[in-house]
PDB file of N, CA and C in Angstrom:
ATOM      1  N   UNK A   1     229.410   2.780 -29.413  1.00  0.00           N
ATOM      2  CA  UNK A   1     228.053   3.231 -29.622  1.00  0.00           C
ATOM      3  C   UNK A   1     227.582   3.956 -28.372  1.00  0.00           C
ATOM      4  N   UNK A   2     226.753   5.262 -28.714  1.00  0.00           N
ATOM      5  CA  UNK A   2     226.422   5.946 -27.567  1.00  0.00           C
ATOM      6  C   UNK A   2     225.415   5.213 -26.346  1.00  0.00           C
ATOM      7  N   UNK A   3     225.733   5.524 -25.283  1.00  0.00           N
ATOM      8  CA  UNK A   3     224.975   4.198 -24.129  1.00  0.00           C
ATOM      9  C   UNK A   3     223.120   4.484 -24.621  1.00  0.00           C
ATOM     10  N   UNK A   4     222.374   4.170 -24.814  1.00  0.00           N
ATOM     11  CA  UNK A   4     220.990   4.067 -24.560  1.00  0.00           C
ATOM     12  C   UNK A   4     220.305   4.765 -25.626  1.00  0.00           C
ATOM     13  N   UNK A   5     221.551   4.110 -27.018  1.00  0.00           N
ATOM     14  CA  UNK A   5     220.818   4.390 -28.390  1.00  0.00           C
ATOM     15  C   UNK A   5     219.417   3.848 -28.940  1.00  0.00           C
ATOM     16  N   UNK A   6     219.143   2.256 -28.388  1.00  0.00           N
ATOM     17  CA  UNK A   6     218.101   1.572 -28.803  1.00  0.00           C
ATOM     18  C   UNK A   6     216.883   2.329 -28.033  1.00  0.00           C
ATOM     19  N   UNK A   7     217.368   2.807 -26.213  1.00  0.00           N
ATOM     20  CA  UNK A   7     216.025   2.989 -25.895  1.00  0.00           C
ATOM     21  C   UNK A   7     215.303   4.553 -26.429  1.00  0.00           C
ATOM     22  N   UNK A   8     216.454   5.482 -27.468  1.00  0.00           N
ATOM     23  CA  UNK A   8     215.810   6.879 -28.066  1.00  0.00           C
ATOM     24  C   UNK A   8     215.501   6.038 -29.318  1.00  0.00           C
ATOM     25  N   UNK A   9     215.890   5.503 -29.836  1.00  0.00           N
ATOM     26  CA  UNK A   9     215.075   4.784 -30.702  1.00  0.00           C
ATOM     27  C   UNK A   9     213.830   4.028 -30.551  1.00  0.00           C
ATOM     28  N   UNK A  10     213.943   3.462 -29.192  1.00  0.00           N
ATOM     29  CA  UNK A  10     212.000   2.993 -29.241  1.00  0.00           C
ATOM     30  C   UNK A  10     211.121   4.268 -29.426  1.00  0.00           C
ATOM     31  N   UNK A  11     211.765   4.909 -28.181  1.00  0.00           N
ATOM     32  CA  UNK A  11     210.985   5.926 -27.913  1.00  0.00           C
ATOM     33  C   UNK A  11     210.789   7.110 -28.748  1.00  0.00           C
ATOM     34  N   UNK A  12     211.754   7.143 -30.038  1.00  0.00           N
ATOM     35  CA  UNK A  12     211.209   8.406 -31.275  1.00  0.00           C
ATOM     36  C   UNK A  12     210.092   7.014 -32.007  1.00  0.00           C
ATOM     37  N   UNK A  13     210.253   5.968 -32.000  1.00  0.00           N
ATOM     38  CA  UNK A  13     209.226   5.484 -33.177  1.00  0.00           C
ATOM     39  C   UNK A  13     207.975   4.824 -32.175  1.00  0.00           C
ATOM     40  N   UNK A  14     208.128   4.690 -31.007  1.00  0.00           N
ATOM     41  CA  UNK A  14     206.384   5.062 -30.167  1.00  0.00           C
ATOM     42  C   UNK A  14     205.647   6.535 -30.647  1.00  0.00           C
ATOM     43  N   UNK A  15     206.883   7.496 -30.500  1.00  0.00           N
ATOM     44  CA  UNK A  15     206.141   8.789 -31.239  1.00  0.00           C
ATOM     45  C   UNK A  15     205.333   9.082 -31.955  1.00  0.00           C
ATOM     46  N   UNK A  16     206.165   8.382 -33.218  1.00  0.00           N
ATOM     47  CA  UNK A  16     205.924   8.113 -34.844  1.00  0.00           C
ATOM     48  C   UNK A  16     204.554   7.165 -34.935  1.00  0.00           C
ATOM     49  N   UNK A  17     204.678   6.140 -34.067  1.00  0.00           N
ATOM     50  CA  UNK A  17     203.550   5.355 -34.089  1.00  0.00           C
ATOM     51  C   UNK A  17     202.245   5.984 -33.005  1.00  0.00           C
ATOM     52  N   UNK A  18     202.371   6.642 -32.290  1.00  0.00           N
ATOM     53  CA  UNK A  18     201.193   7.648 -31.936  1.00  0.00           C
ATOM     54  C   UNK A  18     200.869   8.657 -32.754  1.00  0.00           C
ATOM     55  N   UNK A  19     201.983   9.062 -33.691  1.00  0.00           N
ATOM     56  CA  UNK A  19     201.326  10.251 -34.734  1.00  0.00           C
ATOM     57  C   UNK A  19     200.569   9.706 -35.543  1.00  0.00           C
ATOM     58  N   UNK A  20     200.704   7.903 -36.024  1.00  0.00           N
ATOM     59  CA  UNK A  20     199.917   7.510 -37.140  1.00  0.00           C
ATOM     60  C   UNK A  20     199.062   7.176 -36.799  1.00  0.00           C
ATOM     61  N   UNK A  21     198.690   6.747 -35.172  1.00  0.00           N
ATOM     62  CA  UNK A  21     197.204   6.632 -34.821  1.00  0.00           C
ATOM     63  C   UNK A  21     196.809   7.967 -34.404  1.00  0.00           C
ATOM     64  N   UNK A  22     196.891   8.582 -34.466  1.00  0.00           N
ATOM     65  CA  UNK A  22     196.109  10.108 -34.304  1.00  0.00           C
ATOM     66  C   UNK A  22     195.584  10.451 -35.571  1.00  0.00           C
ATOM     67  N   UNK A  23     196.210  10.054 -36.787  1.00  0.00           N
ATOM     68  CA  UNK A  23     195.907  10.041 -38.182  1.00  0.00           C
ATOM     69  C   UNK A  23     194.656   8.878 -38.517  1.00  0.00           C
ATOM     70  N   UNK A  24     194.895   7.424 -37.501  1.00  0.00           N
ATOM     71  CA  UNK A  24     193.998   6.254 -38.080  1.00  0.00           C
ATOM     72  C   UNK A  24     192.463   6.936 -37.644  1.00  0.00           C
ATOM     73  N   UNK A  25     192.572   7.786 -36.636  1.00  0.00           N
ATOM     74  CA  UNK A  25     191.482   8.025 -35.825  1.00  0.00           C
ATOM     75  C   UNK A  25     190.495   9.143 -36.852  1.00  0.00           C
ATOM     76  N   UNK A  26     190.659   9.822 -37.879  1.00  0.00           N
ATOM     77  CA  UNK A  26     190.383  10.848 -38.240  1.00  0.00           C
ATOM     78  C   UNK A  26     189.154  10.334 -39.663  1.00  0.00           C
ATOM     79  N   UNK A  27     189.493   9.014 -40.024  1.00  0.00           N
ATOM     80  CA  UNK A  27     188.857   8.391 -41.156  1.00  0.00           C
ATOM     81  C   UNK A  27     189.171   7.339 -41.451  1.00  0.00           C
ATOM     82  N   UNK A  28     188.604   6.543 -42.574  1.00  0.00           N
ATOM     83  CA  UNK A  28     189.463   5.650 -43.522  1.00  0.00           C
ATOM     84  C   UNK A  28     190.160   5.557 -44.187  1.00  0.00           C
ATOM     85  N   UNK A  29     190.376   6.877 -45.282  1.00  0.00           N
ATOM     86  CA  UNK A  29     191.300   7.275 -45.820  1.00  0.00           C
ATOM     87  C   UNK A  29     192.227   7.579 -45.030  1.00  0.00           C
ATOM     88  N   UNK A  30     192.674   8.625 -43.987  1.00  0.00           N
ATOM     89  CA  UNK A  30     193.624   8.832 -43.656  1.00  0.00           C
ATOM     90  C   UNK A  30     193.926   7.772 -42.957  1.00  0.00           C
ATOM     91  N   UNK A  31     193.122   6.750 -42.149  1.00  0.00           N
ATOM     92  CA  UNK A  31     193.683   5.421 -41.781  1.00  0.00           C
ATOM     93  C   UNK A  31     194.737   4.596 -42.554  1.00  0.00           C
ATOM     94  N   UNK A  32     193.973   4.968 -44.036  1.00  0.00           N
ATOM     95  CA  UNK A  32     194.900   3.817 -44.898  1.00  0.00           C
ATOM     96  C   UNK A  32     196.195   4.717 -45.583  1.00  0.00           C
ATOM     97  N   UNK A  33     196.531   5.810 -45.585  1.00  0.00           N
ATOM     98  CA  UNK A  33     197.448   6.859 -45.705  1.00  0.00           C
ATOM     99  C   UNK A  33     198.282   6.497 -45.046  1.00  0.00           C
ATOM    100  N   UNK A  34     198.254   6.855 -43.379  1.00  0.00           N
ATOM    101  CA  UNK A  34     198.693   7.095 -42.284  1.00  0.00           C
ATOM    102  C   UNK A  34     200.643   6.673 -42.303  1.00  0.00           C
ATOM    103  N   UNK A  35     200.193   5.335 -42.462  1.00  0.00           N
ATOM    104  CA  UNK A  35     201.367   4.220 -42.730  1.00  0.00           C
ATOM    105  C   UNK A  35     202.394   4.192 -44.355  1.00  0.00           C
ATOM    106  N   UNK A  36     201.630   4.853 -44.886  1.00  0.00           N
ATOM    107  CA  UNK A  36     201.944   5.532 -46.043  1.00  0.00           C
ATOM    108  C   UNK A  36     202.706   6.562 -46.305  1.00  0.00           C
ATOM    109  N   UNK A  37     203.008   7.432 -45.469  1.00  0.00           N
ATOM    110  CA  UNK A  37     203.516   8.471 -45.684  1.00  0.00           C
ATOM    111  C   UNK A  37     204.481   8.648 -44.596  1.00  0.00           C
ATOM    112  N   UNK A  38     204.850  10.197 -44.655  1.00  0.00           N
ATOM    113  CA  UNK A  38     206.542  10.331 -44.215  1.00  0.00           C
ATOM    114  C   UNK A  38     206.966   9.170 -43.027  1.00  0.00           C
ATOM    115  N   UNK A  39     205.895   9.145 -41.633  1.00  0.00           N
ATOM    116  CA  UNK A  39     205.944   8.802 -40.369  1.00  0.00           C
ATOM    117  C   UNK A  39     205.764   7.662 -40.939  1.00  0.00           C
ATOM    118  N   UNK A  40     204.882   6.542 -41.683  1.00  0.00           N
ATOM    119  CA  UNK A  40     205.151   5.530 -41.760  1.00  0.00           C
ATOM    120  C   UNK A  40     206.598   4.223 -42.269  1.00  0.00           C
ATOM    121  N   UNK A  41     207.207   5.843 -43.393  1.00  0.00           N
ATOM    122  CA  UNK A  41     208.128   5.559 -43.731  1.00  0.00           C
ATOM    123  C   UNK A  41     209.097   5.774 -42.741  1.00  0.00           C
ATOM    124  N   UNK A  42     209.616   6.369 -42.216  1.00  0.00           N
ATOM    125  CA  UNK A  42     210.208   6.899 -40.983  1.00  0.00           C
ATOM    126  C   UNK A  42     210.044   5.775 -39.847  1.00  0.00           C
ATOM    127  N   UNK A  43     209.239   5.364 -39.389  1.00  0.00           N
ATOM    128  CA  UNK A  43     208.578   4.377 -38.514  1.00  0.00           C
ATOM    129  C   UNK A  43     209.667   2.962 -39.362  1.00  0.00           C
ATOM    130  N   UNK A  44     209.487   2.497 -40.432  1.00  0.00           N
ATOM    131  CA  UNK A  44     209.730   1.648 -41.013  1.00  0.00           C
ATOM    132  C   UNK A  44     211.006   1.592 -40.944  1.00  0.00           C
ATOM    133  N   UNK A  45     211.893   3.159 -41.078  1.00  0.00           N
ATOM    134  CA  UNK A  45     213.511   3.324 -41.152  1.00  0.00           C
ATOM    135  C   UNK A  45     213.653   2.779 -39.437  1.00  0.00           C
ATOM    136  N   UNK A  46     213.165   2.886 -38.515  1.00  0.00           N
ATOM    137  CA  UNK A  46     213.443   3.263 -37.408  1.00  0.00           C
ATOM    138  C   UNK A  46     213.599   1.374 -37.172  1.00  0.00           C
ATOM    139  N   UNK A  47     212.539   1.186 -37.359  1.00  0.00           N
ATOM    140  CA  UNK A  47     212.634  -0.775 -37.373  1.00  0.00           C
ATOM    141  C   UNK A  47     213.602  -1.365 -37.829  1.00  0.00           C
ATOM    142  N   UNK A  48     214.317  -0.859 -38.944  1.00  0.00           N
ATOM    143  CA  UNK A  48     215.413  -1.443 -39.777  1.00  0.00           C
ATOM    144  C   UNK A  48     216.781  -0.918 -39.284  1.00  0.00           C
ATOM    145  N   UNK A  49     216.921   0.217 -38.302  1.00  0.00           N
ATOM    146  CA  UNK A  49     217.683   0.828 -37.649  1.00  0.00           C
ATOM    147  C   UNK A  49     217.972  -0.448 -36.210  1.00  0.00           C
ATOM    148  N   UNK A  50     216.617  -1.076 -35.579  1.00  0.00           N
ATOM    149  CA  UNK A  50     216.642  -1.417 -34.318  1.00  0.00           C
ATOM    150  C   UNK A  50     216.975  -3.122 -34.255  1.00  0.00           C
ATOM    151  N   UNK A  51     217.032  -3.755 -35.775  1.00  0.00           N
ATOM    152  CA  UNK A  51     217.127  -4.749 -36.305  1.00  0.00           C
ATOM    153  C   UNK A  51     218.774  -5.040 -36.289  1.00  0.00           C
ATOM    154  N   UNK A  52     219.169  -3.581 -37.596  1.00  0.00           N
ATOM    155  CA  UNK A  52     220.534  -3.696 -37.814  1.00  0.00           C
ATOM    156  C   UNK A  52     221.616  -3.690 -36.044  1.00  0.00           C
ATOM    157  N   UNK A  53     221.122  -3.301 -35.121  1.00  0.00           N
ATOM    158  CA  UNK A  53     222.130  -2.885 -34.013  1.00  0.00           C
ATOM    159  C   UNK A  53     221.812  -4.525 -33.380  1.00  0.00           C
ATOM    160  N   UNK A  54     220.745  -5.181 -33.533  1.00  0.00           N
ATOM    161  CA  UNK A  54     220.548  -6.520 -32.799  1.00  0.00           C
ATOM    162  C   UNK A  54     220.898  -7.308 -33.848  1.00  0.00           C
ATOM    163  N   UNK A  55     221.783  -7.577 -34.542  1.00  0.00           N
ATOM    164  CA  UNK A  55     222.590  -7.937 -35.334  1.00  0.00           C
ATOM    165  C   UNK A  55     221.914  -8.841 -36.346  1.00  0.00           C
ATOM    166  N   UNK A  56     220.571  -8.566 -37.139  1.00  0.00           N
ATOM    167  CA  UNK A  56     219.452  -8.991 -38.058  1.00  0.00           C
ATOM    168  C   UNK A  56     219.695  -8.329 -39.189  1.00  0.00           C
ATOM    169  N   UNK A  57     219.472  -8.352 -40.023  1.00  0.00           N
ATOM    170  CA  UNK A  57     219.153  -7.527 -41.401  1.00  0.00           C
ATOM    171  C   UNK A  57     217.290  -7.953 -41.759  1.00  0.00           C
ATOM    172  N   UNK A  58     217.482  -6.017 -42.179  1.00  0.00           N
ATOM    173  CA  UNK A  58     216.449  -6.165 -42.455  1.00  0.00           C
ATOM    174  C   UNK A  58     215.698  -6.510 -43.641  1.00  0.00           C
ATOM    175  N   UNK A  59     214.744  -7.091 -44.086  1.00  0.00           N
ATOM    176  CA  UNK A  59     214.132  -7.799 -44.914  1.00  0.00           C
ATOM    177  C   UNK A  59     213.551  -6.813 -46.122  1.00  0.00           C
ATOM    178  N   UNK A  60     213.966  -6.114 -46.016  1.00  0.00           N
ATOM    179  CA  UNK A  60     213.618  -5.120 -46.935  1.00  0.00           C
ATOM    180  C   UNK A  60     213.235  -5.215 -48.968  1.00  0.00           C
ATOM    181  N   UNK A  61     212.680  -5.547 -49.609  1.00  0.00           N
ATOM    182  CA  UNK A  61     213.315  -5.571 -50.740  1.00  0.00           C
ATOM    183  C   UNK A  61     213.990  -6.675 -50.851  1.00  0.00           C
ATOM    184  N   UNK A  62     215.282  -6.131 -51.465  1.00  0.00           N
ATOM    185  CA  UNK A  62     216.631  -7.238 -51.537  1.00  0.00           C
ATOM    186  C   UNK A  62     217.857  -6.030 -51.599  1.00  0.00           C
ATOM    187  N   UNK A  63     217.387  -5.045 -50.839  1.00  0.00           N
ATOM    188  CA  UNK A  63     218.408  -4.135 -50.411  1.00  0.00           C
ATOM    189  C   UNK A  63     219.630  -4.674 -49.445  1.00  0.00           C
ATOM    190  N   UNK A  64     219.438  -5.311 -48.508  1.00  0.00           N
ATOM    191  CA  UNK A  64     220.140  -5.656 -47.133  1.00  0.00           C
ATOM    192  C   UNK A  64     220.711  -7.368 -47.603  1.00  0.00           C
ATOM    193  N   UNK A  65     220.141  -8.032 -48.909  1.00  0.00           N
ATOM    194  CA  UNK A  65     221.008  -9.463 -48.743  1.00  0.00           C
ATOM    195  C   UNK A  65     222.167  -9.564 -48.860  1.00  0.00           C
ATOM    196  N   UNK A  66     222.524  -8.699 -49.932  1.00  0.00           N
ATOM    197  CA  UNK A  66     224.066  -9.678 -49.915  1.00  0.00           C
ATOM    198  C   UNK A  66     225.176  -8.632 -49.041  1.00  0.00           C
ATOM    199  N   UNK A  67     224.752  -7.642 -47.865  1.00  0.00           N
ATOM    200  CA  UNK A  67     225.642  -6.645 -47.140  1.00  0.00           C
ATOM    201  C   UNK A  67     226.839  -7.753 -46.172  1.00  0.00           C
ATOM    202  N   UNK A  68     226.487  -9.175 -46.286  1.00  0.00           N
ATOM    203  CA  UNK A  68     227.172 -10.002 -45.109  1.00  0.00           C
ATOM    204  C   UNK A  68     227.918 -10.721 -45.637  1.00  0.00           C
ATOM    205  N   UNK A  69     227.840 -10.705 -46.934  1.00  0.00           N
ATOM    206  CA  UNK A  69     229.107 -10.975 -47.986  1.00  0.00           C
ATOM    207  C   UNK A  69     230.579 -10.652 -48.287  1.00  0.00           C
TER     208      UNK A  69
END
């Protein structure tokens, strides 16, 4: 694994999570959007990305249970 994968991974989804408060800041609606859409979803991939390398599965659904089978 490339050396200092987890720390471009914090640091693209601090991004992601400053783009969605730049969005919370604008209203209520787009507050309640924000997390909703691409960056929230994205944000969400990025968690399940930082989970899977610290050797967790993520809780997703019931996408990720039976992968340890």
């Amino acid at each position: 694994m490339g050396k200092g994968i987890k720390r471009k991974i914090i640091k693209a989804r601090n991004r992601v999570t400053k783009e969605i408060s730049g969005y919370a800041g604008r209203g209520s609606i787009a507050q309640a959007l924000s997390s909703e859409g691409y960056a929230g979803g994205y944000r969400d991939c990025l968690d399940d990305i930082i989970l899977l390398l610290n050797g967790n599965n993520p809780k997703r659904r019931d996408y990720w249970d039976d992968l340890n089978q």
